[in-house]
PDB file of N, CA and C in Angstrom:
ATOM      1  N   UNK A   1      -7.240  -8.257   7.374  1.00  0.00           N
ATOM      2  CA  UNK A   1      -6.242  -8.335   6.332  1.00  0.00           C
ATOM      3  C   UNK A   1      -6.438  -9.661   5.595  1.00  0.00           C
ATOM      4  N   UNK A   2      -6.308  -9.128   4.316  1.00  0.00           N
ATOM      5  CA  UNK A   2      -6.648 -10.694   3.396  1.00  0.00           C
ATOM      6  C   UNK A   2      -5.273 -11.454   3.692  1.00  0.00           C
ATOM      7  N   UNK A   3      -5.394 -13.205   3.242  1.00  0.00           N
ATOM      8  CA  UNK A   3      -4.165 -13.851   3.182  1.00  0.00           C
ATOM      9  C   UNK A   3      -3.074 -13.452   2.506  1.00  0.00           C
ATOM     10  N   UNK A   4      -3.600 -12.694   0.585  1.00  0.00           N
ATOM     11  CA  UNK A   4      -2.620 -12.673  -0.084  1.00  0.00           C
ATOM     12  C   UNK A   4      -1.928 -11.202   0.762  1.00  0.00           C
ATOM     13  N   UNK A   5      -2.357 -10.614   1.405  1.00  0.00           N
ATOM     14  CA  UNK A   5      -1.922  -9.060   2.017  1.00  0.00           C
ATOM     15  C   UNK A   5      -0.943  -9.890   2.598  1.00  0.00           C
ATOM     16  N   UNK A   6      -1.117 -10.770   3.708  1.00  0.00           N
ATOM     17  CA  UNK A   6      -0.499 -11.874   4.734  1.00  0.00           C
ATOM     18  C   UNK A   6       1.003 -11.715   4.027  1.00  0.00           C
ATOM     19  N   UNK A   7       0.757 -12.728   2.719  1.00  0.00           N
ATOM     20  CA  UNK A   7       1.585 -13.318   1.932  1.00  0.00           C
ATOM     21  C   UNK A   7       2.547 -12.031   1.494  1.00  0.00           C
ATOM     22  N   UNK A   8       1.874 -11.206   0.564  1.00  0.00           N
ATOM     23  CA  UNK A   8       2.974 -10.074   0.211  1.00  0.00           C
ATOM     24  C   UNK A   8       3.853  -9.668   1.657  1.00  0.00           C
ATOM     25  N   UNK A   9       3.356  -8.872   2.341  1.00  0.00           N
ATOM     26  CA  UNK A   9       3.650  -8.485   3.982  1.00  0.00           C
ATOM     27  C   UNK A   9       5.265  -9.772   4.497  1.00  0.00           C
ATOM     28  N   UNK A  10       4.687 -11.214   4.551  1.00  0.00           N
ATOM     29  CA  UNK A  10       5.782 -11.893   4.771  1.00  0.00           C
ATOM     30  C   UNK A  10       6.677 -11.905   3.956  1.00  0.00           C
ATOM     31  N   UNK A  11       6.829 -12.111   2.722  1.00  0.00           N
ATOM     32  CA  UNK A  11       7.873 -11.934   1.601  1.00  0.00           C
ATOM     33  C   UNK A  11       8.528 -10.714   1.666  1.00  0.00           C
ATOM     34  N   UNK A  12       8.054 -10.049   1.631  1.00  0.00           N
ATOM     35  CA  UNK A  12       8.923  -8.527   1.610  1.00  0.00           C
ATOM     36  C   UNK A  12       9.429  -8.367   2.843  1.00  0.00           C
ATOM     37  N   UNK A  13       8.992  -8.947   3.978  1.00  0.00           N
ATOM     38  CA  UNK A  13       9.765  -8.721   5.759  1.00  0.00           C
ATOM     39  C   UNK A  13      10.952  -9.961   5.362  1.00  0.00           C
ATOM     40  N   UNK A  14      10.705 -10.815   4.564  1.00  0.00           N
ATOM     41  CA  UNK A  14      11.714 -11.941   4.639  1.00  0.00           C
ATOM     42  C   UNK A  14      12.965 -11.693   3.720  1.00  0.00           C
ATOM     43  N   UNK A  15      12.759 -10.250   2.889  1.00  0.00           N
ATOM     44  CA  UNK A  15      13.836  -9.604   2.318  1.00  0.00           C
ATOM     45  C   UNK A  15      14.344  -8.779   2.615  1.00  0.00           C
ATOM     46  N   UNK A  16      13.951  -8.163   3.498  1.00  0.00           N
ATOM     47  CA  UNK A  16      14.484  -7.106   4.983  1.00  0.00           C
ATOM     48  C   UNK A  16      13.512  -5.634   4.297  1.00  0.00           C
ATOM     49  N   UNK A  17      12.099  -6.210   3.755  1.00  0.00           N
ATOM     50  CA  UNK A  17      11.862  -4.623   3.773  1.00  0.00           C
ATOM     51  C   UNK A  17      10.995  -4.304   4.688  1.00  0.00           C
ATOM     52  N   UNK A  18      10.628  -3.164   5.082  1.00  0.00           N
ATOM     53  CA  UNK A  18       9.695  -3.113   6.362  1.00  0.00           C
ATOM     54  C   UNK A  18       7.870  -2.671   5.480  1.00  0.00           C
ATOM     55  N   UNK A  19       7.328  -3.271   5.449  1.00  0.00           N
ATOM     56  CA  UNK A  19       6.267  -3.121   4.346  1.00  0.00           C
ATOM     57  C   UNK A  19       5.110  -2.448   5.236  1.00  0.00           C
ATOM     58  N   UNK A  20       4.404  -1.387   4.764  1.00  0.00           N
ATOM     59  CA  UNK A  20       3.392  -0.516   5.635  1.00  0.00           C
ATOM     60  C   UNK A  20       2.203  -1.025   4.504  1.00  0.00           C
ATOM     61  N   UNK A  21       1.106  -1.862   5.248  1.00  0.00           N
ATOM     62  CA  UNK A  21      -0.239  -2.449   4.307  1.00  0.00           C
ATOM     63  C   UNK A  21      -1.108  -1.467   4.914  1.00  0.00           C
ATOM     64  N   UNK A  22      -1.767  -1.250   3.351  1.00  0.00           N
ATOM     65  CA  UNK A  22      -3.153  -0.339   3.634  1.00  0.00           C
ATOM     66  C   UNK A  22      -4.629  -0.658   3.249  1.00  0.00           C
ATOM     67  N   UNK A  23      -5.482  -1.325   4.337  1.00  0.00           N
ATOM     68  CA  UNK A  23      -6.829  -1.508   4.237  1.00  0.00           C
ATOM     69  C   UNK A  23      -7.284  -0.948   4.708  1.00  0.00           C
ATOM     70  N   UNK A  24      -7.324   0.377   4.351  1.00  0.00           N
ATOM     71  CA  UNK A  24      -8.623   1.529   4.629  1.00  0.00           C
ATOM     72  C   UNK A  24      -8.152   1.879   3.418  1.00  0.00           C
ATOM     73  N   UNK A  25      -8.597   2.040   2.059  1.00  0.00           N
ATOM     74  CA  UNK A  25      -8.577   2.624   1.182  1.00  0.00           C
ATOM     75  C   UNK A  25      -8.803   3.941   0.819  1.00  0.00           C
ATOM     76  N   UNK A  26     -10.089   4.443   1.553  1.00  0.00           N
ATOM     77  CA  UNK A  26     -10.239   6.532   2.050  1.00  0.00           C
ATOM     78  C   UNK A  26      -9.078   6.796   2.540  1.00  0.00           C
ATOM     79  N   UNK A  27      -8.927   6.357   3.507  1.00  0.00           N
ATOM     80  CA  UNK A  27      -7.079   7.298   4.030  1.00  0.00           C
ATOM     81  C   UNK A  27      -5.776   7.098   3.523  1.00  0.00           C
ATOM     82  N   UNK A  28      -6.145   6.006   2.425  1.00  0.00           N
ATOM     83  CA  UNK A  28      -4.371   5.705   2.137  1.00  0.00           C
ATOM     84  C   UNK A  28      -3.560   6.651   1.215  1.00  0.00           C
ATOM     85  N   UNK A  29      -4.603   8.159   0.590  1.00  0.00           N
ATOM     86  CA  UNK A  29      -3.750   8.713   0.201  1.00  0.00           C
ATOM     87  C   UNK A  29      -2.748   9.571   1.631  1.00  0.00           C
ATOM     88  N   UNK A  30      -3.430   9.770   2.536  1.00  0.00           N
ATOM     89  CA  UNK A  30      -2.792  10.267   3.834  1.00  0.00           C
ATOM     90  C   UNK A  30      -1.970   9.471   4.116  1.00  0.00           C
ATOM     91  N   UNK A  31      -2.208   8.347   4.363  1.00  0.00           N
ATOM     92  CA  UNK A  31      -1.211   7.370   4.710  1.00  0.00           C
ATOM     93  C   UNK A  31       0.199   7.861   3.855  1.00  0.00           C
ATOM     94  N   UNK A  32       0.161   7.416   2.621  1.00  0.00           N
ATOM     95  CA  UNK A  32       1.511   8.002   1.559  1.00  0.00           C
ATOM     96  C   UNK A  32       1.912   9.059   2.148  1.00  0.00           C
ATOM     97  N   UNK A  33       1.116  10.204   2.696  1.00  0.00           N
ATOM     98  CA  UNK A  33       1.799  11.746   2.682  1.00  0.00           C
ATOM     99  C   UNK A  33       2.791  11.075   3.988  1.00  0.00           C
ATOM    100  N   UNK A  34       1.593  10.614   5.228  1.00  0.00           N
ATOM    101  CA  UNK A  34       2.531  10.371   6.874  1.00  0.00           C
ATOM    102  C   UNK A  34       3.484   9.750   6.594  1.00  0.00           C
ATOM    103  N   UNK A  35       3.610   8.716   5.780  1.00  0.00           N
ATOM    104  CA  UNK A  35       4.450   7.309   6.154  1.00  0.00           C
ATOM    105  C   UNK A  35       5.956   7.486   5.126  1.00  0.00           C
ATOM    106  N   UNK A  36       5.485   8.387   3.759  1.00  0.00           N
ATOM    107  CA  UNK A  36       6.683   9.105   2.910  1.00  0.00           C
ATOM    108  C   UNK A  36       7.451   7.854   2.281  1.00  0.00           C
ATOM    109  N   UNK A  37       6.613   6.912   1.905  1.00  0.00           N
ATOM    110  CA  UNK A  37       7.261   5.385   1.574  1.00  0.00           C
ATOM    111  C   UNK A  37       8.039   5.559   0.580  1.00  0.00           C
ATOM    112  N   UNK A  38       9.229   5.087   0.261  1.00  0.00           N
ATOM    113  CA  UNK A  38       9.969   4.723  -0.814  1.00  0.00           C
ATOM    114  C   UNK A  38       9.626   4.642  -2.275  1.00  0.00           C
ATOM    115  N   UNK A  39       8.458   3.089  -2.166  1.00  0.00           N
ATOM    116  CA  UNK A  39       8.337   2.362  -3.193  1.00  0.00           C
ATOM    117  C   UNK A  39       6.632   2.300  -2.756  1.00  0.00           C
ATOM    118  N   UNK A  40       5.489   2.707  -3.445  1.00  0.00           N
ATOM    119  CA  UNK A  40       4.540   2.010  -3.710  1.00  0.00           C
ATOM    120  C   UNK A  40       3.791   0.567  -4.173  1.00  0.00           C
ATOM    121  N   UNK A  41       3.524  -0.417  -3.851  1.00  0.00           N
ATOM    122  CA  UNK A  41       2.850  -1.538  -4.722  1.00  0.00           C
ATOM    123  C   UNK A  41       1.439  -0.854  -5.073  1.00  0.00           C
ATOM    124  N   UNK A  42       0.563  -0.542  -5.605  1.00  0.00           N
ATOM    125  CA  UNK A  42      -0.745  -0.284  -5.518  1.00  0.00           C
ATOM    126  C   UNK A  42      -1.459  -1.437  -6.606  1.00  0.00           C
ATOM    127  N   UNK A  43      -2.740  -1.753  -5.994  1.00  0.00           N
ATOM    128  CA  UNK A  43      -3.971  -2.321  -6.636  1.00  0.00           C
ATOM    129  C   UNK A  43      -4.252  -1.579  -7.723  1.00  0.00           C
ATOM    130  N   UNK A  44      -4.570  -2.002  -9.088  1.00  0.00           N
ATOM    131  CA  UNK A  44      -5.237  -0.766 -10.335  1.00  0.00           C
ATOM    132  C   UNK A  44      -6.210  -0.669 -10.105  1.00  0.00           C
ATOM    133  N   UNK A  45      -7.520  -1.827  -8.881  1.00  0.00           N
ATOM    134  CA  UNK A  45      -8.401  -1.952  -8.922  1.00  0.00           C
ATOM    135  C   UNK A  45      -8.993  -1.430  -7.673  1.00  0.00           C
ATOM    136  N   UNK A  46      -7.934  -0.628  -7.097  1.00  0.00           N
ATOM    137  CA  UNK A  46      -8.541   0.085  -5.618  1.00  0.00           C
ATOM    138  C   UNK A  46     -10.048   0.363  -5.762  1.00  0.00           C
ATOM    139  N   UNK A  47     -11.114   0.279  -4.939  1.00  0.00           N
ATOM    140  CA  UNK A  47     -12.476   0.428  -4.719  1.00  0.00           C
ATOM    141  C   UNK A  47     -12.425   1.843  -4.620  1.00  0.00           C
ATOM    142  N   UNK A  48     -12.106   2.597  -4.194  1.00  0.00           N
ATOM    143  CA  UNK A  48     -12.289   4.273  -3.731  1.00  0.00           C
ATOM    144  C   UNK A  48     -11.354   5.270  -4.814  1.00  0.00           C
ATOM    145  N   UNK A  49      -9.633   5.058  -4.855  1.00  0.00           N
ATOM    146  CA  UNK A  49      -9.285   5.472  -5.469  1.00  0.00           C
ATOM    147  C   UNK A  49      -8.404   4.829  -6.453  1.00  0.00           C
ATOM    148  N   UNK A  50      -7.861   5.363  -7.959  1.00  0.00           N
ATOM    149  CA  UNK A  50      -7.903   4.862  -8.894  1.00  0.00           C
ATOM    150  C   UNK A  50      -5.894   4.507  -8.510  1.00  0.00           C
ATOM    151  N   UNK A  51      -5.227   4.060  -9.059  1.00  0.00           N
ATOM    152  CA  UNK A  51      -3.595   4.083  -9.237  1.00  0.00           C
ATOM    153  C   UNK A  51      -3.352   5.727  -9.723  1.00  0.00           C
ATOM    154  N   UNK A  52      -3.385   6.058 -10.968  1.00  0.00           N
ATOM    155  CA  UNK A  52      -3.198   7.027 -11.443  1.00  0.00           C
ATOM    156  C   UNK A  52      -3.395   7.925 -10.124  1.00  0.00           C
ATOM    157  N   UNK A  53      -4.429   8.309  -9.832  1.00  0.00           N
ATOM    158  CA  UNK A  53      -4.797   9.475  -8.323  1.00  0.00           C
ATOM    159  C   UNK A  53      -4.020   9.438  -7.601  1.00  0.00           C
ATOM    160  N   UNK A  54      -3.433   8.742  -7.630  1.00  0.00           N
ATOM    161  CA  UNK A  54      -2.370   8.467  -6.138  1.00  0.00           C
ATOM    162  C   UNK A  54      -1.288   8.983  -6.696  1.00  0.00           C
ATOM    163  N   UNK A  55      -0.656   8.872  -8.036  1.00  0.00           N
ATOM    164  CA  UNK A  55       0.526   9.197  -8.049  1.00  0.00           C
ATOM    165  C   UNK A  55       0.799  10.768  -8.140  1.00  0.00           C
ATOM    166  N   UNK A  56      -0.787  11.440  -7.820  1.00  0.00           N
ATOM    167  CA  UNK A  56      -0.570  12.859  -8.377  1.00  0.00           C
ATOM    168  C   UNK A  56      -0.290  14.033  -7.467  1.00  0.00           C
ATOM    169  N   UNK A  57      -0.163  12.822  -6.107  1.00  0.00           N
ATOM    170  CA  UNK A  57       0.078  13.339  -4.355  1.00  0.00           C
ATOM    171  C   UNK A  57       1.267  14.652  -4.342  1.00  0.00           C
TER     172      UNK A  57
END
């Protein structure tokens, strides 16, 4: 996990949210289906898949 992952991850636990980080980029559209998150943050610059793709789950 990168630092800034670190960094987001602590900020958002220090506002009471429970934050699920995803570095496997192939599975994180699965991830969304298992985990049924609220709120997305996504990268525009994901390596595998694009922002747009994801939202079409």
């Amino acid at each position: 996990m990168t630092k800034r992952l670190e960094l987001i991850e602590d900020y958002l636990s220090k506002w009471g949210f429970h934050p699920i980080l995803a570095d496997d980029f192939e599975n994180v559209d699965r991830q969304v289906v298992t985990e049924k998150p609220h709120i997305l943050l996504l990268d525009i610059n994901l390596p595998v898949l694009h922002a747009p793709e994801i939202w079409i789950l």
